[in-house]
Protein backbone atom coordinates (compact mmCIF):
# COMPACT_ATOMS: atom_id res chain seq x y z
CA UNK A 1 92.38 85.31 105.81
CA UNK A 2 90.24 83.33 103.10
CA UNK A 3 91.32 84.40 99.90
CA UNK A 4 90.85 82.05 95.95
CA UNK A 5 93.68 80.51 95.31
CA UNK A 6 94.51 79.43 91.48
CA UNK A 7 96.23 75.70 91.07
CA UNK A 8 98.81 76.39 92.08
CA UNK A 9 97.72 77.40 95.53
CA UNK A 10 99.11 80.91 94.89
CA UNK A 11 96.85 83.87 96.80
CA UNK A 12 94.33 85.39 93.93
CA UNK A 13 95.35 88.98 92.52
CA UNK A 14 92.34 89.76 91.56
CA UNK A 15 88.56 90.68 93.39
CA UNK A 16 86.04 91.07 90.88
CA UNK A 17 88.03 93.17 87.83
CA UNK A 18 89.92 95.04 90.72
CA UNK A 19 93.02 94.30 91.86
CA UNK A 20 93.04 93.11 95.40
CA UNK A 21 95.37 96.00 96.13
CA UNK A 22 92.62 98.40 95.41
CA UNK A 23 89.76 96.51 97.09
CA UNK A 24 92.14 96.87 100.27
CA UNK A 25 92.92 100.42 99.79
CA UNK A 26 88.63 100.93 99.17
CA UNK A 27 88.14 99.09 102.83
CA UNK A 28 91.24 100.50 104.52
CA UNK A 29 89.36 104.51 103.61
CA UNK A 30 86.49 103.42 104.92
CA UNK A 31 87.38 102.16 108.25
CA UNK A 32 89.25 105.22 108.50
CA UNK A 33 86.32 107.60 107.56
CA UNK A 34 86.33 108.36 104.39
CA UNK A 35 83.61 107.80 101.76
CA UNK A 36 79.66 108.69 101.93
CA UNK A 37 78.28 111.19 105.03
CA UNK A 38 75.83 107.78 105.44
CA UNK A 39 77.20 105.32 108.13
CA UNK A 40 75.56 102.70 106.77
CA UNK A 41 75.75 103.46 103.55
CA UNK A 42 79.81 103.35 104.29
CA UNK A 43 78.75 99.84 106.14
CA UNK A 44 77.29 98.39 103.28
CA UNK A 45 80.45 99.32 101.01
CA UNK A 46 82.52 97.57 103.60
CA UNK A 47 80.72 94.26 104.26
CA UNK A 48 80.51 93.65 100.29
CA UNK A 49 84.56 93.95 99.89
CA UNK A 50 84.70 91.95 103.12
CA UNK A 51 82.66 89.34 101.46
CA UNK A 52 84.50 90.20 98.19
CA UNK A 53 87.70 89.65 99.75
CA UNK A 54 86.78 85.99 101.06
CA UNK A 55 86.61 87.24 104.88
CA UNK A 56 83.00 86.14 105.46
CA UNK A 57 81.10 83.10 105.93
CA UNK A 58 78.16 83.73 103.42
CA UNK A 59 77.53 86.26 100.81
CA UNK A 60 75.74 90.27 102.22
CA UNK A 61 72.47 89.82 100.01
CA UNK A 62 71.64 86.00 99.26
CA UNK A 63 73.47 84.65 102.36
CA UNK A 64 74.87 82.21 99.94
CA UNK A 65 77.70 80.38 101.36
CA UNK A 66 81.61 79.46 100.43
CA UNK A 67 84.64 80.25 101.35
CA UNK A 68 87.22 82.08 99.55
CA UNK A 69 87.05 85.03 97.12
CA UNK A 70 83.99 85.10 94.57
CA UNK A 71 84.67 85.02 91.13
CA UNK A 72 83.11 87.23 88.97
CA UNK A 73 79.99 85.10 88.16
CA UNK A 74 79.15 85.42 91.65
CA UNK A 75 79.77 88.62 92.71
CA UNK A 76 77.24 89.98 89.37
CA UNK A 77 74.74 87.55 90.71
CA UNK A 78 74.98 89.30 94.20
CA UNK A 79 75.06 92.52 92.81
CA UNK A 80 71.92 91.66 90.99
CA UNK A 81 69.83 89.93 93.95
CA UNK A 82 71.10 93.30 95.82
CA UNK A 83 69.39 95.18 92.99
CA UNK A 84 66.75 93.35 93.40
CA UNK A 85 65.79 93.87 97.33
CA UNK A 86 66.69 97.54 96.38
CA UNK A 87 63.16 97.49 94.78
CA UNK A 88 61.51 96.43 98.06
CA UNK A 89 63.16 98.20 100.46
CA UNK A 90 65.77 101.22 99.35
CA UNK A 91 68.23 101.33 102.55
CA UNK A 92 71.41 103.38 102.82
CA UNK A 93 72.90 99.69 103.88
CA UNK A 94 71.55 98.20 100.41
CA UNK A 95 73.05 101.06 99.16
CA UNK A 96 76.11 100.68 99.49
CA UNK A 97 75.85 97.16 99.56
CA UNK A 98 75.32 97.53 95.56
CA UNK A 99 78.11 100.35 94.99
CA UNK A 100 80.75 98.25 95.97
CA UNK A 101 79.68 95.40 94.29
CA UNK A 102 79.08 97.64 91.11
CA UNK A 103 82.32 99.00 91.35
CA UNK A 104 83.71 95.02 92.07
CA UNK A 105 81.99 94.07 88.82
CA UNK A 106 83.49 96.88 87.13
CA UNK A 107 80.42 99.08 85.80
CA UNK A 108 81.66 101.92 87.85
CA UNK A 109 85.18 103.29 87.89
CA UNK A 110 85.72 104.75 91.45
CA UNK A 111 84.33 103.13 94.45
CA UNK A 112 81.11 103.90 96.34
């Protein structure tokens, strides 16, 4: 697994202003069915910590690539091109593409 690493070379604690532990936790309930009735709603939420996480190529929303976890600077910038497309087109995917990374960027307090 990609994941930031500091100087060091030490594994990043830190997703966003969450604590890695929680981002996992967040993904972990909704492979295992918890969170919105919407499937992909749920499927948004879970590519954005993916992403968030450093497990993907390129970012959900911009397909911006780089590998490792976004820092913070990116992941508002995603959130905002996200908000953004939600103007155009208002999917369930988009969705949840944007309360994850809301919740990542810390404007929310509980995910989804």
């Amino acid at each position: 697994m990609n994941t930031r690493q500091d100087e060091d070379g030490d594994t990043a604690e830190s997703v966003g202003v969450r604590q890695r532990t929680e981002v996992l936790a967040a993904l972990d309930g909704l492979t295992n069915g918890t969170g919105a009735d919407a499937p992909q709603f749920r499927a948004g939420e879970a590519v954005a910590y993916e992403w968030a996480l450093g497990r993907a190529e390129s970012s959900p929303a911009t397909a911006r690539g780089g590998r490792g976890v976004p820092d913070l600077v990116v992941l508002t910038a995603e959130l905002d091109a996200v908000t953004a497309q939600l103007e155009e087109a208002k999917t369930d995917y988009l969705r949840g593409l944007r309360a994850a990374l809301t919740w990542l960027c810390g404007y929310q307090s509980e995910p989804g």
